[in-house]
N, C-alpha and C. Protein backbone atom coordinates (compact mmCIF):
# COMPACT_ATOMS: atom_id res chain seq x y z
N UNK A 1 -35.91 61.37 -34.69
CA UNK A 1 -36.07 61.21 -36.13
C UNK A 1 -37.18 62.10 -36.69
N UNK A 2 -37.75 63.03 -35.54
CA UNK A 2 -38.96 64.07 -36.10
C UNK A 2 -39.97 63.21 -36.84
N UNK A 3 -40.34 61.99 -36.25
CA UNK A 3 -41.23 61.50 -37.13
C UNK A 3 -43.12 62.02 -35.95
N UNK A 4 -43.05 63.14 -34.90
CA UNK A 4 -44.04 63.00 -34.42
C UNK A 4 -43.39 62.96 -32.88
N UNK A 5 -43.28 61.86 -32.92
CA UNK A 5 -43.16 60.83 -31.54
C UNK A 5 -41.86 60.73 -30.51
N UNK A 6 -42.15 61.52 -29.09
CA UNK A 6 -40.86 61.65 -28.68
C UNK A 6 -39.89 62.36 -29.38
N UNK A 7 -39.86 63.64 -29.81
CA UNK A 7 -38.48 64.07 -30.68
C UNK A 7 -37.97 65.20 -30.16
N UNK A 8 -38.14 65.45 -28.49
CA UNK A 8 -37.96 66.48 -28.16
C UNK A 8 -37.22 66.41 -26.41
N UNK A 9 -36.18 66.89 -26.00
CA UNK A 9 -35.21 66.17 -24.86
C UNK A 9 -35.94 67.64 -23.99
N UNK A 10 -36.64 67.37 -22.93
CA UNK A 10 -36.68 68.20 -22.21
C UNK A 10 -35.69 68.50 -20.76
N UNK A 11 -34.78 69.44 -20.81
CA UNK A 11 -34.01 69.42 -19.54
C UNK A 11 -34.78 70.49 -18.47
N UNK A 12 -34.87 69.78 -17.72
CA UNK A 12 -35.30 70.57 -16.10
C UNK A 12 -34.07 70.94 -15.29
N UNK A 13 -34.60 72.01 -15.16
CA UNK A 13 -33.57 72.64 -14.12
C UNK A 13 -33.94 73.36 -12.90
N UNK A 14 -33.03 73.30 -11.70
CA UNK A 14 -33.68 73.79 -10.35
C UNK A 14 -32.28 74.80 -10.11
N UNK A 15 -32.33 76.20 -9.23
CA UNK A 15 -31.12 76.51 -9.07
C UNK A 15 -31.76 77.06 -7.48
N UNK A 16 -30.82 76.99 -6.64
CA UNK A 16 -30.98 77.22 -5.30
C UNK A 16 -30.87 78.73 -4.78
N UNK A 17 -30.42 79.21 -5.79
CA UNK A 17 -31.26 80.87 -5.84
C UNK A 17 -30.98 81.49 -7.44
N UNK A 18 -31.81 82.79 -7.31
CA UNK A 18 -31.78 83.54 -8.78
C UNK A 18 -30.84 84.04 -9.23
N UNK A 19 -30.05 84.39 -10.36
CA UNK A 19 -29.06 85.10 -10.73
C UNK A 19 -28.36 84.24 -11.16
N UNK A 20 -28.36 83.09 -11.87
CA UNK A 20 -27.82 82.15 -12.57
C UNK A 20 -27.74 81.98 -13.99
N UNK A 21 -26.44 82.34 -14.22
CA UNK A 21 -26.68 82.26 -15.85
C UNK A 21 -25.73 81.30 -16.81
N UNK A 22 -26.40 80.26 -17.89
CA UNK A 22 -26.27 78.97 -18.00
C UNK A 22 -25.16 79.15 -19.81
N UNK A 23 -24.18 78.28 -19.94
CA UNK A 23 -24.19 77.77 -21.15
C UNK A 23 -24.53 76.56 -21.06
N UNK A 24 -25.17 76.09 -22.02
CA UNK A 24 -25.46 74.95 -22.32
C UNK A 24 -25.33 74.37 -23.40
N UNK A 25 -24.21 72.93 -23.53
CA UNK A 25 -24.18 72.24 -24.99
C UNK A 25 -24.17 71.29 -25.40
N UNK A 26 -24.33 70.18 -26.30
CA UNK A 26 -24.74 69.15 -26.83
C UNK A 26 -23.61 68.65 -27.23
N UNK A 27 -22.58 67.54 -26.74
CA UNK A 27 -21.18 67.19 -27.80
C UNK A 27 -21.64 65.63 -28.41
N UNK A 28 -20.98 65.42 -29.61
CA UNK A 28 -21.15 63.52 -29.81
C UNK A 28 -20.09 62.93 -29.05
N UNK A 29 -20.04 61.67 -29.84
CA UNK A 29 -18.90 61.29 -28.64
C UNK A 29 -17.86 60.66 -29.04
N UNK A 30 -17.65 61.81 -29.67
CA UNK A 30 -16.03 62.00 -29.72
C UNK A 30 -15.63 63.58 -29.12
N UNK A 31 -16.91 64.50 -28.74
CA UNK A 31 -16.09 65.89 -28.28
C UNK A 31 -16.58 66.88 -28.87
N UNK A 32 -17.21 66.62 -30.04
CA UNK A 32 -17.22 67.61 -30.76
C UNK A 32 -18.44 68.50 -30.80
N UNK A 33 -18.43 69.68 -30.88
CA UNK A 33 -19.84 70.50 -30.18
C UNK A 33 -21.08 70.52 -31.25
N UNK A 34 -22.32 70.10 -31.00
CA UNK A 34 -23.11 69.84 -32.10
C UNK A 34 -24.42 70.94 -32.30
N UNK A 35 -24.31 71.19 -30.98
CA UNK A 35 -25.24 72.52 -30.83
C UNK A 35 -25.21 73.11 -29.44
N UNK A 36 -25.66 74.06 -29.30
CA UNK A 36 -25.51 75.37 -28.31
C UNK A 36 -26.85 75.89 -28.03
N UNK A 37 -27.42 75.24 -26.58
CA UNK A 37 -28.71 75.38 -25.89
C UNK A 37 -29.08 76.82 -25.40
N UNK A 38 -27.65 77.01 -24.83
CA UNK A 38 -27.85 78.46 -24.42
C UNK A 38 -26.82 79.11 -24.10
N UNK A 39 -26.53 79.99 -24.28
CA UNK A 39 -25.29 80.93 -24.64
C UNK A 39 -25.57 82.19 -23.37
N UNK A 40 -25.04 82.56 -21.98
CA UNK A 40 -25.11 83.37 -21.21
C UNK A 40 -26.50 83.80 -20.47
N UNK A 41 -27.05 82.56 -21.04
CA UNK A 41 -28.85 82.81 -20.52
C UNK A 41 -29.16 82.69 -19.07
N UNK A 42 -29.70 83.83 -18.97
CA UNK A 42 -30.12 84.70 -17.31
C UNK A 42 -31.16 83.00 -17.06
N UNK A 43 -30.95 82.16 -15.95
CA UNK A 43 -31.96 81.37 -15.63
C UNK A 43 -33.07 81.74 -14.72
N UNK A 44 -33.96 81.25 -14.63
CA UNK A 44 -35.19 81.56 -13.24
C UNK A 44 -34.85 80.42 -12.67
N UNK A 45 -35.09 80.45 -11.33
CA UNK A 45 -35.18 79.47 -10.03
C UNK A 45 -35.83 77.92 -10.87
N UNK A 46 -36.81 78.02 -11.56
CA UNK A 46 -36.90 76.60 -11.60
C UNK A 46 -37.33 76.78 -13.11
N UNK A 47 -37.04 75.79 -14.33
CA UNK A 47 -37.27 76.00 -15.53
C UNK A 47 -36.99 74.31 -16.58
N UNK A 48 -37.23 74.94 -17.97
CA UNK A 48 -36.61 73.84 -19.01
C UNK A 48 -36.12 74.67 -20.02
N UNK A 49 -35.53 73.95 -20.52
CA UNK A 49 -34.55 73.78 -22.22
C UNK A 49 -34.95 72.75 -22.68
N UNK A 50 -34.90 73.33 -24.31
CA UNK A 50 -35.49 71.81 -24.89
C UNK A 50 -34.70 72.04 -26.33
N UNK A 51 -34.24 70.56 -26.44
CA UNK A 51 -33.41 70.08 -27.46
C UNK A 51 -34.53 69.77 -28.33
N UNK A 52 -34.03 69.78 -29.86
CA UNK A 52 -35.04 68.95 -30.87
C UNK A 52 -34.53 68.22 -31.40
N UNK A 53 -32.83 68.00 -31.12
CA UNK A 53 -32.14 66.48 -31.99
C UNK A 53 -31.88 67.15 -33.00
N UNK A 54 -31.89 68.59 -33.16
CA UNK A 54 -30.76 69.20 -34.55
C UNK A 54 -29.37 69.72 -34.24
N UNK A 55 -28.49 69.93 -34.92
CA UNK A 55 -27.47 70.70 -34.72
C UNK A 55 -27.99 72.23 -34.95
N UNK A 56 -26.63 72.93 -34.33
CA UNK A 56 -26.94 74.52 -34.33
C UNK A 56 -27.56 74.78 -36.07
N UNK A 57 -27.45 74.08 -37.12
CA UNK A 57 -27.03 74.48 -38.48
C UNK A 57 -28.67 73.97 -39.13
N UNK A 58 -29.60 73.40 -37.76
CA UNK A 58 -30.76 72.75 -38.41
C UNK A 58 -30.96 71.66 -39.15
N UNK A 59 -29.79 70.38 -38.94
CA UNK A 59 -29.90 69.28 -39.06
C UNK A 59 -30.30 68.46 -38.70
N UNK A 60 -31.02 67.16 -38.58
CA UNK A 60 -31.33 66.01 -37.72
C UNK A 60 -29.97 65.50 -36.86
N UNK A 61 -29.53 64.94 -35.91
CA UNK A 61 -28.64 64.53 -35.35
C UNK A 61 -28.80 63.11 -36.00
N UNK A 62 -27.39 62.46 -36.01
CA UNK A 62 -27.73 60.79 -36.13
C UNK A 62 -28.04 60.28 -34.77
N UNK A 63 -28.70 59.14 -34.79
CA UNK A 63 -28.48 58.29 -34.07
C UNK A 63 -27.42 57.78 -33.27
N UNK A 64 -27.19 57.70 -31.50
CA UNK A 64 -26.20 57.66 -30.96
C UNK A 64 -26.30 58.28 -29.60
N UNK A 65 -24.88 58.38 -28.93
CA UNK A 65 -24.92 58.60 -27.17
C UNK A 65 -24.25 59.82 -27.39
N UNK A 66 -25.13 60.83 -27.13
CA UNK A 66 -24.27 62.51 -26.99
C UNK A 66 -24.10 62.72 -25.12
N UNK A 67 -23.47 63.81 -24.96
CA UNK A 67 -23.27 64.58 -23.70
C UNK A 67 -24.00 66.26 -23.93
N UNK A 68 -24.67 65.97 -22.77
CA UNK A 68 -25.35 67.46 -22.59
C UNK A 68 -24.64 68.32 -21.13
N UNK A 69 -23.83 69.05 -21.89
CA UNK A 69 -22.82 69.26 -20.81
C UNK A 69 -24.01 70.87 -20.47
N UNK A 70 -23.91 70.93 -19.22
CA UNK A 70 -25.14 72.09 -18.21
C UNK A 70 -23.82 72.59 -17.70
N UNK A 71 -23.39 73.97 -17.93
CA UNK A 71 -23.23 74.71 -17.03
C UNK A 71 -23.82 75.85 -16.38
N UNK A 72 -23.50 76.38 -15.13
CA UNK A 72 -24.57 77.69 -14.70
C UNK A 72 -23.48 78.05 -13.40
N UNK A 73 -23.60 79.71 -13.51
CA UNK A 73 -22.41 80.15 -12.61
C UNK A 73 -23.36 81.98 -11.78
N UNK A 74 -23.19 81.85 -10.80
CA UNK A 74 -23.86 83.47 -10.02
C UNK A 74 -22.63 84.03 -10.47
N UNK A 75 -22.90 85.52 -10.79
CA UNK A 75 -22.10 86.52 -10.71
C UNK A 75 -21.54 86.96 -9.87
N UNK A 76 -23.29 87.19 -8.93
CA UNK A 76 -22.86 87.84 -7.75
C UNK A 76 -22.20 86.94 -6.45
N UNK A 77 -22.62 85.55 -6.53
CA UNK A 77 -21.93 84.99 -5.64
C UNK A 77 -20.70 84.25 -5.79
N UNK A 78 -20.08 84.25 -7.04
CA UNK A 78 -19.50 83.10 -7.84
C UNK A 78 -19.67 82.38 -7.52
N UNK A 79 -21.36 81.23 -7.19
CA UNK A 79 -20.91 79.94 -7.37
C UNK A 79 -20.98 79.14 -8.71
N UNK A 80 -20.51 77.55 -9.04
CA UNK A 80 -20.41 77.72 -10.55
C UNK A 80 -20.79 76.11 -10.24
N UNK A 81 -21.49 75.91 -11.16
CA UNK A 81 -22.04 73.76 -10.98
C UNK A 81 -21.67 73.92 -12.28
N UNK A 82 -21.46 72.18 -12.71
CA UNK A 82 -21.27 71.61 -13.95
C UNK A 82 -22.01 70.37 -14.14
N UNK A 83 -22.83 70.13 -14.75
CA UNK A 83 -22.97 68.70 -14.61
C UNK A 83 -22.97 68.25 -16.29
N UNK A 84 -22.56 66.74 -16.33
CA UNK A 84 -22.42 66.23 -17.49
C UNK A 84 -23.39 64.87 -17.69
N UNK A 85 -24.24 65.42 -18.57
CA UNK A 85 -25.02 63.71 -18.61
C UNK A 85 -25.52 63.20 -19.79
N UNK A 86 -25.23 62.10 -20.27
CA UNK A 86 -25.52 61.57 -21.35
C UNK A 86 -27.30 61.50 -22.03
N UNK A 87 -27.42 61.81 -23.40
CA UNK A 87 -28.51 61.40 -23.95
C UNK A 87 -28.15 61.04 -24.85
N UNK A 88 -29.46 60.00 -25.01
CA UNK A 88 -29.65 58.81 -26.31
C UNK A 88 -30.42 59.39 -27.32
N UNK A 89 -29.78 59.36 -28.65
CA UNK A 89 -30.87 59.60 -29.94
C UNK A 89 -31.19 58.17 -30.49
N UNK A 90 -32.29 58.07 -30.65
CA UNK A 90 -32.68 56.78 -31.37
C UNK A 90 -33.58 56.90 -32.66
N UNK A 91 -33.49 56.13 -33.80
CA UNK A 91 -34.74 55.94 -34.54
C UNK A 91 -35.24 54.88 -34.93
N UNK A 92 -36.73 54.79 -35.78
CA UNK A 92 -37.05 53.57 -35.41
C UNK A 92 -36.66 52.93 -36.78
């Protein structure tokens, strides 16, 4: 709710070697894409992304259960992870 307190989703990330490069995106839940973390971004071995609870367009998000869908794929090795995990927006 940007009131200060907690308004910021930090994702950690580890990759088991270098040359990993990530989209990353935010859906509600019904599917629909609300913002775009990172678009073909070269990762380092160990790092964060950080959400602020806006859409791509600089809105507040409402309140509710989104999916932060992580992908990251090597070029050179093709390997490719996905993981999907829910975050909570809340206000007070």
């Amino acid at each position: 709710d940007n009131d200060g307190v907690d308004d910021i989703c930090l994702i950690r990330y580890k990759t088991e070697a270098s040359g990993f490069t990530a989209n990353v995106f935010i859906f509600n839940s019904v599917g629909v894409k609300v913002c775009q973390l990172a678009a073909n971004q070269l990762l380092s071995a160990d790092g964060f992304l950080i959400w602020d609870g806006r859409t791509d367009k600089g809105k507040n998000i409402n309140p509710g259960i989104y999916v932060l869908y992580f992908e990251m794929f090597n070029a050179e090795t093709g390997a490719r992870k996905i993981e999907k995990l829910p975050v909570v927006v809340s206000a007070r």
